[in-house]
Protein backbone atom coordinates (compact mmCIF):
# COMPACT_ATOMS: atom_id res chain seq x y z
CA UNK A 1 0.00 0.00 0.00
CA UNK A 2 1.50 3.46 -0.89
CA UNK A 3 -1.24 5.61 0.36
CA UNK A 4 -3.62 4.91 3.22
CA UNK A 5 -6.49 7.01 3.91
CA UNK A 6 -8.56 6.93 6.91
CA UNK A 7 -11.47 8.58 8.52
CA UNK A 8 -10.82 10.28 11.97
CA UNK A 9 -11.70 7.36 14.36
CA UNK A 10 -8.02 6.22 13.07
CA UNK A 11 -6.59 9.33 14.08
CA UNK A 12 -3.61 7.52 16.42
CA UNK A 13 0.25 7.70 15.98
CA UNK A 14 0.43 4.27 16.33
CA UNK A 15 -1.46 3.98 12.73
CA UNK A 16 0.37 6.43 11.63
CA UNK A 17 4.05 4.84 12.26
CA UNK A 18 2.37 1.36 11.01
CA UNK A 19 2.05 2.75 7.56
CA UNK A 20 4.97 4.85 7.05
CA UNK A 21 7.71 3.44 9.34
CA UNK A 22 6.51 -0.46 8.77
CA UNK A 23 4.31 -0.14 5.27
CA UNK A 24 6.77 2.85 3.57
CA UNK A 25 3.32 4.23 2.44
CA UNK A 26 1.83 7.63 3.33
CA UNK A 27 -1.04 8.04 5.69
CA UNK A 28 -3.34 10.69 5.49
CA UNK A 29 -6.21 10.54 9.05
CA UNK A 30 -7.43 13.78 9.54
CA UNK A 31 -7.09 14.78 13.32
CA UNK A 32 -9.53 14.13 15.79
CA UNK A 33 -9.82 17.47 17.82
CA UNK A 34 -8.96 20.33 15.19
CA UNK A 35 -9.57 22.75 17.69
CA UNK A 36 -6.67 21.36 19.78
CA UNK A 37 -3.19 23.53 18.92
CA UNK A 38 -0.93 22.11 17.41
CA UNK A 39 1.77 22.32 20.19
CA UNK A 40 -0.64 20.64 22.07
CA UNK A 41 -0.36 17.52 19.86
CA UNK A 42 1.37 14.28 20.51
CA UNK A 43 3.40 12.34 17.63
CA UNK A 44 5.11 13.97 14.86
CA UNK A 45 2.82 12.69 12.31
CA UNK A 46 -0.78 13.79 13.79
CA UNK A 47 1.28 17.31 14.16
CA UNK A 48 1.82 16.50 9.90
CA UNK A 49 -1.78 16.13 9.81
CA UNK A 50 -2.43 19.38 11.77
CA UNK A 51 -0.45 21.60 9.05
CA UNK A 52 -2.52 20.41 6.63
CA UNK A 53 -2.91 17.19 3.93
CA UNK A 54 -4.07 16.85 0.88
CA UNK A 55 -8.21 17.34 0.62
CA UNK A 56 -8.17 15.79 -2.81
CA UNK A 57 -6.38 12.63 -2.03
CA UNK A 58 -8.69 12.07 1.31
CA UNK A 59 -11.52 12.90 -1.22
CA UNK A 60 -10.68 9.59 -2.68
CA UNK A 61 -11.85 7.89 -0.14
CA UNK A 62 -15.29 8.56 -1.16
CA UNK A 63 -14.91 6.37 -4.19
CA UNK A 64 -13.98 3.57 -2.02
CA UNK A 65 -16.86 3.99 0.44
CA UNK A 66 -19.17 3.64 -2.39
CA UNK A 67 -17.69 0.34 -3.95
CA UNK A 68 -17.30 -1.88 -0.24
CA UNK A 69 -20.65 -0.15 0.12
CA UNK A 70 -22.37 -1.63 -3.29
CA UNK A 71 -20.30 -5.30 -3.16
CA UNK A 72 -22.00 -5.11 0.80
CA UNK A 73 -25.26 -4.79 -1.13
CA UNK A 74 -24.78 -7.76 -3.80
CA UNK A 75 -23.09 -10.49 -1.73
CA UNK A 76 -24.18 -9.67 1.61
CA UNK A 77 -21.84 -8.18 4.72
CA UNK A 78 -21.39 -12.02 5.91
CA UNK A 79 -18.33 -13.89 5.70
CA UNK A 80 -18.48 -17.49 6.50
CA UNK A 81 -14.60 -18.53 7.06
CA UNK A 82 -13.26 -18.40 10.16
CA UNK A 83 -9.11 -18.53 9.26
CA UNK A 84 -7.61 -14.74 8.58
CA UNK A 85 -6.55 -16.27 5.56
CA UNK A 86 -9.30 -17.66 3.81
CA UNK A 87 -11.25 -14.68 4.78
CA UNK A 88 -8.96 -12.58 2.77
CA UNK A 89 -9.75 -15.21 0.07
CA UNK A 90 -13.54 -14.50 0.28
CA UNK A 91 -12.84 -10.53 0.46
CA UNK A 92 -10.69 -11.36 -2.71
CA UNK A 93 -13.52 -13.20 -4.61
CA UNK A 94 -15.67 -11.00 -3.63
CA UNK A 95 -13.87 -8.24 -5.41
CA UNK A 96 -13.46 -10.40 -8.66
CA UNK A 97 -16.82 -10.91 -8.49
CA UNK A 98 -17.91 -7.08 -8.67
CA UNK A 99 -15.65 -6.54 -11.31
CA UNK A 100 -17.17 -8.80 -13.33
CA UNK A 101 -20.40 -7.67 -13.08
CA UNK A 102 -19.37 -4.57 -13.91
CA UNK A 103 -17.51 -5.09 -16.62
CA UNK A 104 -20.71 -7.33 -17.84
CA UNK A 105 -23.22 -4.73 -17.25
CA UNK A 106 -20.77 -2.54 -19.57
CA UNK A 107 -20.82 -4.67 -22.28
CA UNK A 108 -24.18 -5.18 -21.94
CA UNK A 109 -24.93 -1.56 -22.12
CA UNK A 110 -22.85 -1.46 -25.50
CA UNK A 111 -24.20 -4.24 -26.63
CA UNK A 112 -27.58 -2.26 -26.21
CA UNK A 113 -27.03 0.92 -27.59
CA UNK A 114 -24.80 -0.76 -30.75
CA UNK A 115 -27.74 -2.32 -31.50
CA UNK A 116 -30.30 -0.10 -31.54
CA UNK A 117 -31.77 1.60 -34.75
CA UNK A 118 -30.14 4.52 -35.69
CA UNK A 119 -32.71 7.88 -36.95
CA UNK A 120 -30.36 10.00 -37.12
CA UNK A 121 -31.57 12.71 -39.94
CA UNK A 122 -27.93 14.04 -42.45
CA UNK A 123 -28.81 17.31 -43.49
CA UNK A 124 -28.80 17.38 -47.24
CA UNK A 125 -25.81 19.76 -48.45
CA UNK A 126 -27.23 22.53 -50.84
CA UNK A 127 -25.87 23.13 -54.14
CA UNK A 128 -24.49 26.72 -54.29
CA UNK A 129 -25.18 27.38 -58.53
C-alpha cells in the first residue's frame, strides 16, 4: 500500500508509524480534535496532519466507500470462514466478483445501444449554382 487514507476514528500515531515506518506508504487521518493547537499535539505525524494534507487525495476515499458499500449490497456483509486467511480469500472473490459484473453490465450496455436503430436525420448539403 503506498497511500492509506482513513477517517478520523483512526486518528492515532500508532497507525500512523504502522504505515509509514513499517508499510513505507503515506497516511493521510485527519485529526480528531482540530480545535486542539498544534503544540498541544502528541506524535510527529498527527502534528503532519495538523499543518494540513491533501483534501483531494482524502476525497478519494469517497470512491472507495461507495464500492465496499455496493459489493456489501450484492453479496451480503457475511463472511463465513473463520481462518484470517481464507477470509482474505472471500474478500478477494468478492472483489473479482464485482468486477465482473461490472464489466458485464458494460458490455451489456454497449451491446444495447450498438444495436439499436439509428434515426439520425444528415442534413442534405445545398448546391451553391
Amino acid at each position: 500500500m503506498s497511500i492509506v487514507v482513513a477517517d478520523k476514528a483512526y486518528d492515532i500515531e500508532d497507525n500512523h508509524v504502522l504505515v509509514r515506518e513499517k508499510l513505507h506508504g503515506l497516511s493521510i487521518i485527519p485529526p480528531r480534535y482540530e480545535q486542539v493547537p498544534v503544540w498541544k499535539t502528541r506524535g510527529k505525524y498527527r502534528k503532519k496532519m495538523k499543518h494540513g494534507y491533501n483534501k483531494i487525495l482524502y476525497n478519494q476515499r469517497n470512491k472507495d466507500e461507495t464500492i465496499v458499500s455496493v459489493i456489501k449490497r450484492l453479496f451480503g456483509e457475511h463472511i463465513s470462514s473463520t481462518l484470517v486467511r481464507m477470509q482474505n480469500r472471500e474478500l478477494a472473490f468478492m472483489c473479482i466478483a464485482y468486477n465482473t459484473h461490472r464489466m458485464l453490465k458494460l458490455v451489456v450496455v454497449m451491446v444495447m445501444v450498438s444495436t439499436q436503430p439509428c434515426n439520425y436525420i444528415f442534413p442534405i448539403e445545398k448546391s451553391h449554382g
